[in-house]
N, C-alpha and C. Protein backbone atom coordinates (compact mmCIF):
# COMPACT_ATOMS: atom_id res chain seq x y z
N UNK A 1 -38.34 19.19 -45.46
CA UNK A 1 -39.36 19.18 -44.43
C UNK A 1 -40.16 17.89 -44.54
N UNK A 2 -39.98 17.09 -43.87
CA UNK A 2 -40.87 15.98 -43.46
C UNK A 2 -42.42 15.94 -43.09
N UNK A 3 -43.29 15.25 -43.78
CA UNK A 3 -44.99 15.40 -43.42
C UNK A 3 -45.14 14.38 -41.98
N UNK A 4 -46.29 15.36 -41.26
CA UNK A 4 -46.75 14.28 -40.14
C UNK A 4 -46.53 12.94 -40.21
N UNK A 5 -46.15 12.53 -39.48
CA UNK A 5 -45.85 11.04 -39.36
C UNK A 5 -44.44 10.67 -40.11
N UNK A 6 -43.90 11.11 -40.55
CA UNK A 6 -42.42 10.37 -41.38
C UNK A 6 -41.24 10.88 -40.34
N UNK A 7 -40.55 10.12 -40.04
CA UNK A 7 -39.48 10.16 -38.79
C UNK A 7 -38.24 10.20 -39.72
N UNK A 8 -37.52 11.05 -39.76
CA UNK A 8 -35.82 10.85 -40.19
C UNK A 8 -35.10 10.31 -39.42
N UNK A 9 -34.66 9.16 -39.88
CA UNK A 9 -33.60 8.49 -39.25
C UNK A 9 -31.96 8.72 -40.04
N UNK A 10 -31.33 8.27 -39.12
CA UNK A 10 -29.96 7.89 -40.27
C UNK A 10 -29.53 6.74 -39.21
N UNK A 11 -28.92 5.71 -40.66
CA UNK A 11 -28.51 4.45 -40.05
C UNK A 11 -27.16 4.07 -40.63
N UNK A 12 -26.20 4.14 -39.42
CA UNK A 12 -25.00 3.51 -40.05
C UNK A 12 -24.82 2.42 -41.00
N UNK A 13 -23.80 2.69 -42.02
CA UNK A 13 -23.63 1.70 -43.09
C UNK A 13 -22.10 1.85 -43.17
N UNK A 14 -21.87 0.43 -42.86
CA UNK A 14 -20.13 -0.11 -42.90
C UNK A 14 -19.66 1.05 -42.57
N UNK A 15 -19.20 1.13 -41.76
CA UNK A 15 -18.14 2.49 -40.48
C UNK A 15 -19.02 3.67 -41.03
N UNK A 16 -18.18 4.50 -41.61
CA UNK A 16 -18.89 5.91 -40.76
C UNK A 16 -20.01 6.59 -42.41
N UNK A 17 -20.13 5.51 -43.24
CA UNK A 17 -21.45 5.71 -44.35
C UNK A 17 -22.63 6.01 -43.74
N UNK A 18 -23.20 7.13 -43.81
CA UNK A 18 -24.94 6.83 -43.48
C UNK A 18 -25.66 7.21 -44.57
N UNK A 19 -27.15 6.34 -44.33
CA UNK A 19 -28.00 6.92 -45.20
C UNK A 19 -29.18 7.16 -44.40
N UNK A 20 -29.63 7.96 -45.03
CA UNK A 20 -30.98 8.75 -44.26
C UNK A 20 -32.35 8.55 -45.10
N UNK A 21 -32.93 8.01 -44.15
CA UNK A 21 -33.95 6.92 -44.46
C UNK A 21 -35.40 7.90 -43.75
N UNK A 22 -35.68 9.26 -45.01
CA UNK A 22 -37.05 9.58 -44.20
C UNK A 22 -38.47 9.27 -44.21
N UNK A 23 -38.46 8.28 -45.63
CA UNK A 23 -39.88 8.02 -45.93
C UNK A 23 -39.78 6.36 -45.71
N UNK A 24 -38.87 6.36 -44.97
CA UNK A 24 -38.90 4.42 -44.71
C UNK A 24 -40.24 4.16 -43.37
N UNK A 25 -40.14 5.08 -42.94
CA UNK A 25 -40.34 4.95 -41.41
C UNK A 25 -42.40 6.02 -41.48
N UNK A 26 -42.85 5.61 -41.82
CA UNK A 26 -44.49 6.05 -41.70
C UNK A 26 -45.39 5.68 -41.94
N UNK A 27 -46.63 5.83 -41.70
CA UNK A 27 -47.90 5.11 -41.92
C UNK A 27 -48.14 4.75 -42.86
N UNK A 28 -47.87 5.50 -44.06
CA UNK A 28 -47.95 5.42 -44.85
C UNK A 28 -46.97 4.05 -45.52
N UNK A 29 -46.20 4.05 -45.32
CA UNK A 29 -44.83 3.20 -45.98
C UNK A 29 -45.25 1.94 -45.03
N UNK A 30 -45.72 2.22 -43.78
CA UNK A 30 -46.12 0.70 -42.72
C UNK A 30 -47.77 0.20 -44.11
N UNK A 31 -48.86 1.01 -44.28
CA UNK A 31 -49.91 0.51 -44.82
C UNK A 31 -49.40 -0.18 -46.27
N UNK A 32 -48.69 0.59 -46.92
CA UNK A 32 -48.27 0.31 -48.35
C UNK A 32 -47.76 -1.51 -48.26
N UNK A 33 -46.60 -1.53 -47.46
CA UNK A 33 -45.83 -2.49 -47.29
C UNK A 33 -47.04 -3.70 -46.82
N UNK A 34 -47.47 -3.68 -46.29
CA UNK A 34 -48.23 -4.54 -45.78
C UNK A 34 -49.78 -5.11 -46.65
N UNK A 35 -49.87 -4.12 -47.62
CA UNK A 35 -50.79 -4.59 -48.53
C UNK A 35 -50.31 -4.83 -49.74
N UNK A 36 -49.26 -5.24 -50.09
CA UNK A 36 -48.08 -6.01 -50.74
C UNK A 36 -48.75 -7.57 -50.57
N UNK A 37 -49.09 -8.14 -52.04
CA UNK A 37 -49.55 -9.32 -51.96
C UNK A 37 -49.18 -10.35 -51.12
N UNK A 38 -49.49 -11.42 -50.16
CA UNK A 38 -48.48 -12.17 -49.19
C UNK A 38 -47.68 -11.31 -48.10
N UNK A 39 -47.41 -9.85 -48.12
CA UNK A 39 -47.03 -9.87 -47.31
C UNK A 39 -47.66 -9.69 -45.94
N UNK A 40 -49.02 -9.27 -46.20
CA UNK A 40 -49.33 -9.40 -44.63
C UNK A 40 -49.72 -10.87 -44.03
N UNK A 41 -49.61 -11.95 -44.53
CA UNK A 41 -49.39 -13.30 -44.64
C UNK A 41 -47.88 -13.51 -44.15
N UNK A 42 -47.43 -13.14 -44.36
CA UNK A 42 -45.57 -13.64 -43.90
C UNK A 42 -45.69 -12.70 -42.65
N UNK A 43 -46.13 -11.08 -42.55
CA UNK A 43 -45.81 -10.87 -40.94
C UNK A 43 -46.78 -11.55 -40.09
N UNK A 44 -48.00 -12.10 -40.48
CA UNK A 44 -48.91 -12.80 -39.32
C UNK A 44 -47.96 -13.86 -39.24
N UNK A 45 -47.44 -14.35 -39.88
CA UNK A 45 -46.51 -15.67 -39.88
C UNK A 45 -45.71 -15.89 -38.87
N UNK A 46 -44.98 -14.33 -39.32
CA UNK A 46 -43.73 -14.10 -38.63
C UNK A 46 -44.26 -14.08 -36.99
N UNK A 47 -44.77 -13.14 -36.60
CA UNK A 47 -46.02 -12.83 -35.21
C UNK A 47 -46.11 -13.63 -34.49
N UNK A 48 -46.76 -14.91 -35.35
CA UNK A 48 -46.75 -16.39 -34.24
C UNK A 48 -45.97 -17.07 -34.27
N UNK A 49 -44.25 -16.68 -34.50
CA UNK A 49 -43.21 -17.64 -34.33
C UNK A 49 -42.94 -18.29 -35.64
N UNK A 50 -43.28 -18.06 -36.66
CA UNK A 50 -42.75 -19.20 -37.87
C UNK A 50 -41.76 -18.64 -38.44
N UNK A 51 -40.89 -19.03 -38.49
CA UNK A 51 -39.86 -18.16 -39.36
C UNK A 51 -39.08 -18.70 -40.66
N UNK A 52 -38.45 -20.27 -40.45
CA UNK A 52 -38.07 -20.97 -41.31
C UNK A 52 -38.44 -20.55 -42.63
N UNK A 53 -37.52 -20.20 -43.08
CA UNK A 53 -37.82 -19.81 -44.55
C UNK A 53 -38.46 -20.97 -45.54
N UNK A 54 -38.13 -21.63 -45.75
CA UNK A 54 -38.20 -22.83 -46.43
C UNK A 54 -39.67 -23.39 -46.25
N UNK A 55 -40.52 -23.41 -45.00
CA UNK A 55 -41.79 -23.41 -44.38
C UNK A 55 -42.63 -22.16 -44.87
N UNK A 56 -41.94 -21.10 -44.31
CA UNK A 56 -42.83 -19.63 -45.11
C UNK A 56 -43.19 -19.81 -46.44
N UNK A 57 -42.16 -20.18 -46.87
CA UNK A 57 -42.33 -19.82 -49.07
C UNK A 57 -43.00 -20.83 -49.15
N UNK A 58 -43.16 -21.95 -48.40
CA UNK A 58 -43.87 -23.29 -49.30
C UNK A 58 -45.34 -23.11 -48.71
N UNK A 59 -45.49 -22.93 -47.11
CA UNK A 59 -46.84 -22.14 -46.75
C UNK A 59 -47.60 -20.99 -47.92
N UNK A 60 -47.12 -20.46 -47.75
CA UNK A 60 -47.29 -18.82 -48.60
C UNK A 60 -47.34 -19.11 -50.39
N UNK A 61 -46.77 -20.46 -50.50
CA UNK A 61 -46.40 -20.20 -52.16
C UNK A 61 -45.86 -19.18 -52.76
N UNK A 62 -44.60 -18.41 -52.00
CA UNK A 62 -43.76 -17.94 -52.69
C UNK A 62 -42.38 -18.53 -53.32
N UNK A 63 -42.37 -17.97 -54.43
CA UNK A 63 -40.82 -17.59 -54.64
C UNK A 63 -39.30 -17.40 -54.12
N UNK A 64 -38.32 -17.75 -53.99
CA UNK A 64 -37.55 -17.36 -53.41
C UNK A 64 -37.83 -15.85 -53.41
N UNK A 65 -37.46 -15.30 -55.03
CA UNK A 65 -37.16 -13.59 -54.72
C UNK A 65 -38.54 -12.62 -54.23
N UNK A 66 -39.22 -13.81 -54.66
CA UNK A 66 -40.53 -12.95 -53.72
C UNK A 66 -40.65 -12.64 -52.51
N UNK A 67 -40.42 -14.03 -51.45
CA UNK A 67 -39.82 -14.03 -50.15
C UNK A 67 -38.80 -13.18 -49.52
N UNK A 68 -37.89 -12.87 -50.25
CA UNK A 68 -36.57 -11.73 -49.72
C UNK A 68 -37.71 -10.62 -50.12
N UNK A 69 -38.23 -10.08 -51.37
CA UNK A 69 -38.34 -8.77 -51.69
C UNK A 69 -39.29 -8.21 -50.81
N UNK A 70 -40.35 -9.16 -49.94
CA UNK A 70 -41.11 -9.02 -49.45
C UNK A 70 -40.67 -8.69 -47.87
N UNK A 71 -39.46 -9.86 -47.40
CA UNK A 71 -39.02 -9.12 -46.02
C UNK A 71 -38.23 -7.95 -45.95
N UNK A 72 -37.64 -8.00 -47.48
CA UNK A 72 -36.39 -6.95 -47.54
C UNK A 72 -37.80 -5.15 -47.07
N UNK A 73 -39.30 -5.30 -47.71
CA UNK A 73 -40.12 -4.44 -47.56
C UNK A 73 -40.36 -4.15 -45.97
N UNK A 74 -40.81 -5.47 -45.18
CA UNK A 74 -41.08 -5.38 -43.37
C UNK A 74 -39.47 -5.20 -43.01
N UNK A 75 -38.54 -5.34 -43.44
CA UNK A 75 -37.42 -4.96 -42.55
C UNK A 75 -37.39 -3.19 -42.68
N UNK A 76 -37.19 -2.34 -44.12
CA UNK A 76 -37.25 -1.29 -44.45
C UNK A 76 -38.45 0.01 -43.84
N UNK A 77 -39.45 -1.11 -43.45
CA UNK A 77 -41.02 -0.23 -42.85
C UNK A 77 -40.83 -0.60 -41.47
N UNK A 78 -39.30 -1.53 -41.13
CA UNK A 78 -39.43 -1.38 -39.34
C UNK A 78 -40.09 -2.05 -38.79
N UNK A 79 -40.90 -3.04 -39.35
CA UNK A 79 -41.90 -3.77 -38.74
C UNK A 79 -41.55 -5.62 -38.13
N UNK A 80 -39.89 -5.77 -38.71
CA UNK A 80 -39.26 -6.72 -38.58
C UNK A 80 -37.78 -6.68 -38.52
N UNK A 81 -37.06 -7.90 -37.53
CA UNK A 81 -35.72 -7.53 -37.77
C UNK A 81 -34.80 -8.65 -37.70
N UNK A 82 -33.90 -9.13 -37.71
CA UNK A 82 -32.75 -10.23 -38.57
C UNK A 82 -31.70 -10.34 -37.21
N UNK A 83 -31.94 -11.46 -36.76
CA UNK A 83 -30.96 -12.01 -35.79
C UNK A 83 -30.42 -12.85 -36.32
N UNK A 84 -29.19 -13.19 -36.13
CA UNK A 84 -28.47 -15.29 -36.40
C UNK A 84 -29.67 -15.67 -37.52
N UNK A 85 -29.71 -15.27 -39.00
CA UNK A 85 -30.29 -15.64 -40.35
C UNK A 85 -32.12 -15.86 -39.64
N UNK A 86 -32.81 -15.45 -38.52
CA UNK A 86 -33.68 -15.51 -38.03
C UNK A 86 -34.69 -13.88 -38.17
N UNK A 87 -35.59 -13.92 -38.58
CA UNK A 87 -37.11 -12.81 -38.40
C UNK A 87 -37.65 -12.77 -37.53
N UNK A 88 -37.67 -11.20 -36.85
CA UNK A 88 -39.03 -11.70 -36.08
C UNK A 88 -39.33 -10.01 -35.83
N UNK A 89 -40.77 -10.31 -34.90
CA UNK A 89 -41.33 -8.47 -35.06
C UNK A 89 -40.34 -7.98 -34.25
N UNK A 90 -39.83 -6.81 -35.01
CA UNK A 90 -39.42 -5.68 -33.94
C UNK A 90 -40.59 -5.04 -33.01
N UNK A 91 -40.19 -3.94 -32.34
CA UNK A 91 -40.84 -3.60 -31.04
C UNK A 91 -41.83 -2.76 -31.51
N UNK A 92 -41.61 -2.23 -33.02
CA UNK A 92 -42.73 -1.10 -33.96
C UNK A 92 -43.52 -2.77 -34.49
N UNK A 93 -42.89 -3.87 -35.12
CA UNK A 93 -43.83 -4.79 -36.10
C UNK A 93 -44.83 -5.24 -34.66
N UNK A 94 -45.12 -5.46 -33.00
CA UNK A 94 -45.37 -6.28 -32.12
C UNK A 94 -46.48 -5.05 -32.02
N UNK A 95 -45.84 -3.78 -32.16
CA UNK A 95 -47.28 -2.68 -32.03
C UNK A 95 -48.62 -2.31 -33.20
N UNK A 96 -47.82 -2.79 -34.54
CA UNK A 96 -48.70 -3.02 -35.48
C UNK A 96 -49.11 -4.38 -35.72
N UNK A 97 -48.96 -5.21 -35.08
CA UNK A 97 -49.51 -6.20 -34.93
C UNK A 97 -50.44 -6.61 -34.01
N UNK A 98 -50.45 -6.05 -33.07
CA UNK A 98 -51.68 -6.04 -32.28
C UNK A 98 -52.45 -4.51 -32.36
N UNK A 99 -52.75 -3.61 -33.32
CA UNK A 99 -53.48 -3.25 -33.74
C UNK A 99 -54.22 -3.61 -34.85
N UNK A 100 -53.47 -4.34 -35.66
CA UNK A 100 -53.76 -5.44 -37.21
C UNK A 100 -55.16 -6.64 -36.27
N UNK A 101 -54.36 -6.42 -35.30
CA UNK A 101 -55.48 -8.03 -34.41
C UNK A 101 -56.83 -6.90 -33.71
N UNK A 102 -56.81 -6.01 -33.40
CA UNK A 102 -57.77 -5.20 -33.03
C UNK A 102 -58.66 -4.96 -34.08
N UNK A 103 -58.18 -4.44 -35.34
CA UNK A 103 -59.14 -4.19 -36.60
C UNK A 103 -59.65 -5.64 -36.92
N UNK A 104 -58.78 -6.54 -37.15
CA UNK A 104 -59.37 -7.95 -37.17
C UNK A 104 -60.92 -7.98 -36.61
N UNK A 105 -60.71 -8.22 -35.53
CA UNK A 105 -61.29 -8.31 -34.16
C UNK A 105 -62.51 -7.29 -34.64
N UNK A 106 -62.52 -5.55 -34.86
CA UNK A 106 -63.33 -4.91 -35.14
C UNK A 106 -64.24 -5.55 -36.12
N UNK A 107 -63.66 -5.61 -37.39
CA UNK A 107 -64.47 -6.21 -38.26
C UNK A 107 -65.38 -7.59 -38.10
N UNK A 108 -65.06 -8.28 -37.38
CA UNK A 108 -66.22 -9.31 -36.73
C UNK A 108 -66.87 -9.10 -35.93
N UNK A 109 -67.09 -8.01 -35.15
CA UNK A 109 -68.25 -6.80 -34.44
C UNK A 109 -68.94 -5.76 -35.85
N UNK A 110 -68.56 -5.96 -36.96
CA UNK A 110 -68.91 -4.99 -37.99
C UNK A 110 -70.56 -5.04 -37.34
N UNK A 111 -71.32 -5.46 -37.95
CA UNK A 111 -72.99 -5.56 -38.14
C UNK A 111 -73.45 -4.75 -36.66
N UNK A 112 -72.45 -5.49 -35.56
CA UNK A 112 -73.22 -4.59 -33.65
C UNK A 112 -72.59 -3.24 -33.89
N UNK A 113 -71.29 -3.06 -34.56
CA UNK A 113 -70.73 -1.45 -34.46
C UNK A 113 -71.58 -0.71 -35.36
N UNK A 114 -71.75 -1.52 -36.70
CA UNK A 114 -73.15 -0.48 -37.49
C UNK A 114 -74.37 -0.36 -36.77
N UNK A 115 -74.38 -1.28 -35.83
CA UNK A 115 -75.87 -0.97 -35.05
C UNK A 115 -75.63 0.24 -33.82
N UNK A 116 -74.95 0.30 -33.79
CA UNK A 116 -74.31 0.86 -32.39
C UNK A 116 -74.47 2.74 -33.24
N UNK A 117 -73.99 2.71 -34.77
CA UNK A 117 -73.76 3.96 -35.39
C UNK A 117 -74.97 4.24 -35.40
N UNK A 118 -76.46 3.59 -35.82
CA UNK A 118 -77.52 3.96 -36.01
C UNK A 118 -78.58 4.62 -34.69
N UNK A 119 -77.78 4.14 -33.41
CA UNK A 119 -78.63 4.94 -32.51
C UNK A 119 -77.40 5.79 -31.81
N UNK A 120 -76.71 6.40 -32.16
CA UNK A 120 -75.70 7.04 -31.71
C UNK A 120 -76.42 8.75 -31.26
N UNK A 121 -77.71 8.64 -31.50
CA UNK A 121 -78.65 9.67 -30.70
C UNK A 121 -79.23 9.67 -29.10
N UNK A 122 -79.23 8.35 -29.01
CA UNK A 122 -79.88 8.01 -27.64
C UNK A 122 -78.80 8.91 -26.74
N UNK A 123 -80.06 9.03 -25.39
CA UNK A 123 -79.08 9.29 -24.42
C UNK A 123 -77.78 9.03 -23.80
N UNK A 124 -76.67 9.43 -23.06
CA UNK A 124 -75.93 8.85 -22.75
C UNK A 124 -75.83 7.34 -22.10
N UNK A 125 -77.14 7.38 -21.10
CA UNK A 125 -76.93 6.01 -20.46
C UNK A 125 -77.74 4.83 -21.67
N UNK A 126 -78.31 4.64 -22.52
CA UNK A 126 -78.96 4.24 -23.31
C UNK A 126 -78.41 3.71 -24.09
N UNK A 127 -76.91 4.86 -24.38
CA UNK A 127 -76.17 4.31 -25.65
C UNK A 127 -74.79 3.22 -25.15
N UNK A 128 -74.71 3.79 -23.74
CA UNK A 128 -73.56 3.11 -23.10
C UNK A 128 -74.32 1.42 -23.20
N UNK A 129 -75.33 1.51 -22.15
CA UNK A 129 -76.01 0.13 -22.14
C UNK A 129 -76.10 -0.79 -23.20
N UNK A 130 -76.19 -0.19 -24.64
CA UNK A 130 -76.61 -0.65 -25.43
C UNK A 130 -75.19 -1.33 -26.23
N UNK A 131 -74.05 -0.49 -26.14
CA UNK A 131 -72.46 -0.92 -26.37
C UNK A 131 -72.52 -2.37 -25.23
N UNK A 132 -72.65 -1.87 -24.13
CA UNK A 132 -72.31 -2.79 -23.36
C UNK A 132 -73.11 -4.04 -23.37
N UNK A 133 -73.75 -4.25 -23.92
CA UNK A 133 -74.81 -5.73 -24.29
C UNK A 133 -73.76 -5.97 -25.68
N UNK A 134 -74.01 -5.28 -26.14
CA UNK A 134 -73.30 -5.91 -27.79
C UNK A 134 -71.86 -6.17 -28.08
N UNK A 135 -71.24 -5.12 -26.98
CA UNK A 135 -69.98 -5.65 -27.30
C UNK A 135 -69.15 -6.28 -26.52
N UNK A 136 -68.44 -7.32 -26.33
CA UNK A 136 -67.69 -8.21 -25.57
C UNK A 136 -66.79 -8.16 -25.17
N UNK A 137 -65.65 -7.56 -26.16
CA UNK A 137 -64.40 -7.21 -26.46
C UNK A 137 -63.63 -5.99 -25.31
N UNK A 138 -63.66 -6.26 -24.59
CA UNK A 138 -63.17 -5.34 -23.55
C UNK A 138 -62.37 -3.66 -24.68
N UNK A 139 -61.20 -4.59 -25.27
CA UNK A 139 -60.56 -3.34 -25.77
C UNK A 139 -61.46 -2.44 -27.14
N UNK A 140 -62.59 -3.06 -27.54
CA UNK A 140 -63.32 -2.59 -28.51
C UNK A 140 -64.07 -1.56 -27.62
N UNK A 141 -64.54 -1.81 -26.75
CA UNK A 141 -65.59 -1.29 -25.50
C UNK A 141 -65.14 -0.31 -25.16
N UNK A 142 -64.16 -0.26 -24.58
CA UNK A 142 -63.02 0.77 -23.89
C UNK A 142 -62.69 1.68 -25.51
N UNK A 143 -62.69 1.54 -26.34
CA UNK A 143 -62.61 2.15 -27.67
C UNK A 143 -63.70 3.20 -27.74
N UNK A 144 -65.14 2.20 -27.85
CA UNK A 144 -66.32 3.34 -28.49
C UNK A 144 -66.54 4.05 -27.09
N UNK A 145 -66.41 3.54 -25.76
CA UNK A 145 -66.83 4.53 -24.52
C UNK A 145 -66.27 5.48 -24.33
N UNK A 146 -64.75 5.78 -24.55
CA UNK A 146 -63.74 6.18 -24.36
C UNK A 146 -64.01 7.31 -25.53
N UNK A 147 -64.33 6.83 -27.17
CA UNK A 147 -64.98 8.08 -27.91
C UNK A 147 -66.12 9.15 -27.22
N UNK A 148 -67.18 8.45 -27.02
CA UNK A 148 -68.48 8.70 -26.37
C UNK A 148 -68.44 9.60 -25.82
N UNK A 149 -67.38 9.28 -24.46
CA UNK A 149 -66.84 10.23 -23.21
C UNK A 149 -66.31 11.28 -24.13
N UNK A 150 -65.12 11.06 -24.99
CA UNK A 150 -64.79 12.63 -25.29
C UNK A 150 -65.79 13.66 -26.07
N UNK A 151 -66.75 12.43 -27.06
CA UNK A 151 -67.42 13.88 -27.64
C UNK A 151 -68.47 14.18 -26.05
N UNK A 152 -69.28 13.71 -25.38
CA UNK A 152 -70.10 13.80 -24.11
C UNK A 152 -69.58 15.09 -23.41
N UNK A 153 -67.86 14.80 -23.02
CA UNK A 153 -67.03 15.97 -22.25
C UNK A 153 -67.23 17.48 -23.44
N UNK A 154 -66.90 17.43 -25.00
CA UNK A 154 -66.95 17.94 -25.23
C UNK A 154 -67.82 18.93 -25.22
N UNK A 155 -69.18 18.27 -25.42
CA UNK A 155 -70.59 19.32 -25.67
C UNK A 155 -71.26 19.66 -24.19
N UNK A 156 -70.82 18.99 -23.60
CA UNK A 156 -70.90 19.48 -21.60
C UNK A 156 -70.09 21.02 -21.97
N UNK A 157 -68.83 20.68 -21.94
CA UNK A 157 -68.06 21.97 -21.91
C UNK A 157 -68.36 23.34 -22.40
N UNK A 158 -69.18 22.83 -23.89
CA UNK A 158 -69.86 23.87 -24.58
C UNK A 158 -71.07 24.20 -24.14
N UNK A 159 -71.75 23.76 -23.53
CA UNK A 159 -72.82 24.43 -23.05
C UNK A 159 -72.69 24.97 -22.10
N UNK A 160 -71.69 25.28 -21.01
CA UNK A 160 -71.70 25.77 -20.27
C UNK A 160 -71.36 27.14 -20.21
């Protein structure tokens, strides 16, 4: 039995070998992999087009076997994939990568989002106004309003 979030796959190996790969594929195995020293350095890398190996390891100051052990990790977590001796994000690494750029992004709103937590009493229009002066970020905005609205819908519902 597989926990929330872990997907069983099976992936052909040389004709009709498979192996079944269930803890390759989850949040867990995507967070792990990626806080792997350098490696979230080689997938931002990878992200904006750099691939050249030879450029990566000397950028990065890796190792040869550091360099493989590290993609051999983003190929295994799905987050990258191997064309003609070439890397680049797969269609899962292009979706955690622009959530990687959203938290980015969050954390340099840190100080207005802690301000934003401290009056999270005000009225509805008060608190909206007050997001909407501080925050810029369209998709951050659309984030905390979009919370707001559901707990707002929620306690409407309940009082009624």
């Amino acid at each position: 039995m597989l926990s929330e979030g872990h997907v069983s796959i099976t992936i052909p190996i040389k004709g009709n070998l498979t192996q079944n790969l269930p803890n390759c594929l989850s949040v867990e195995n995507i967070l792990r992999v990626l806080s792997v020293d350098k490696s979230l350095a080689l997938f931002e890398a990878l992200a904006v087009g750099s691939s050249g190996r030879d450029v990566l390891m000397s950028k990065l100051d890796l190792t040869r076997k550091q360099y493989y052990s590290r993609m051999s990790g983003l190929l295994k977590a799905g987050l990258i994939k191997r064309r003609s001796r070439c890397y680049s994000l797969s269609s899962l690494g292009k979706i955690v990568y622009d959530a990687h750029m959203i938290i980015r992004k969050a954390l340099e709103y840190y100080w207005k989002l802690a301000s934003i937590d401290s009056v999270q009493d005000l009225p509805d229009i008060g608190l909206n106004k007050i997001i909407d002066v501080l925050i810029d970020n369209s998709e951050i905005k659309e984030s905390l309003l979009r919370d707001h609205r559901v707990r707002t819908n929620g306690n409407n519902s309940n009082s009624r």
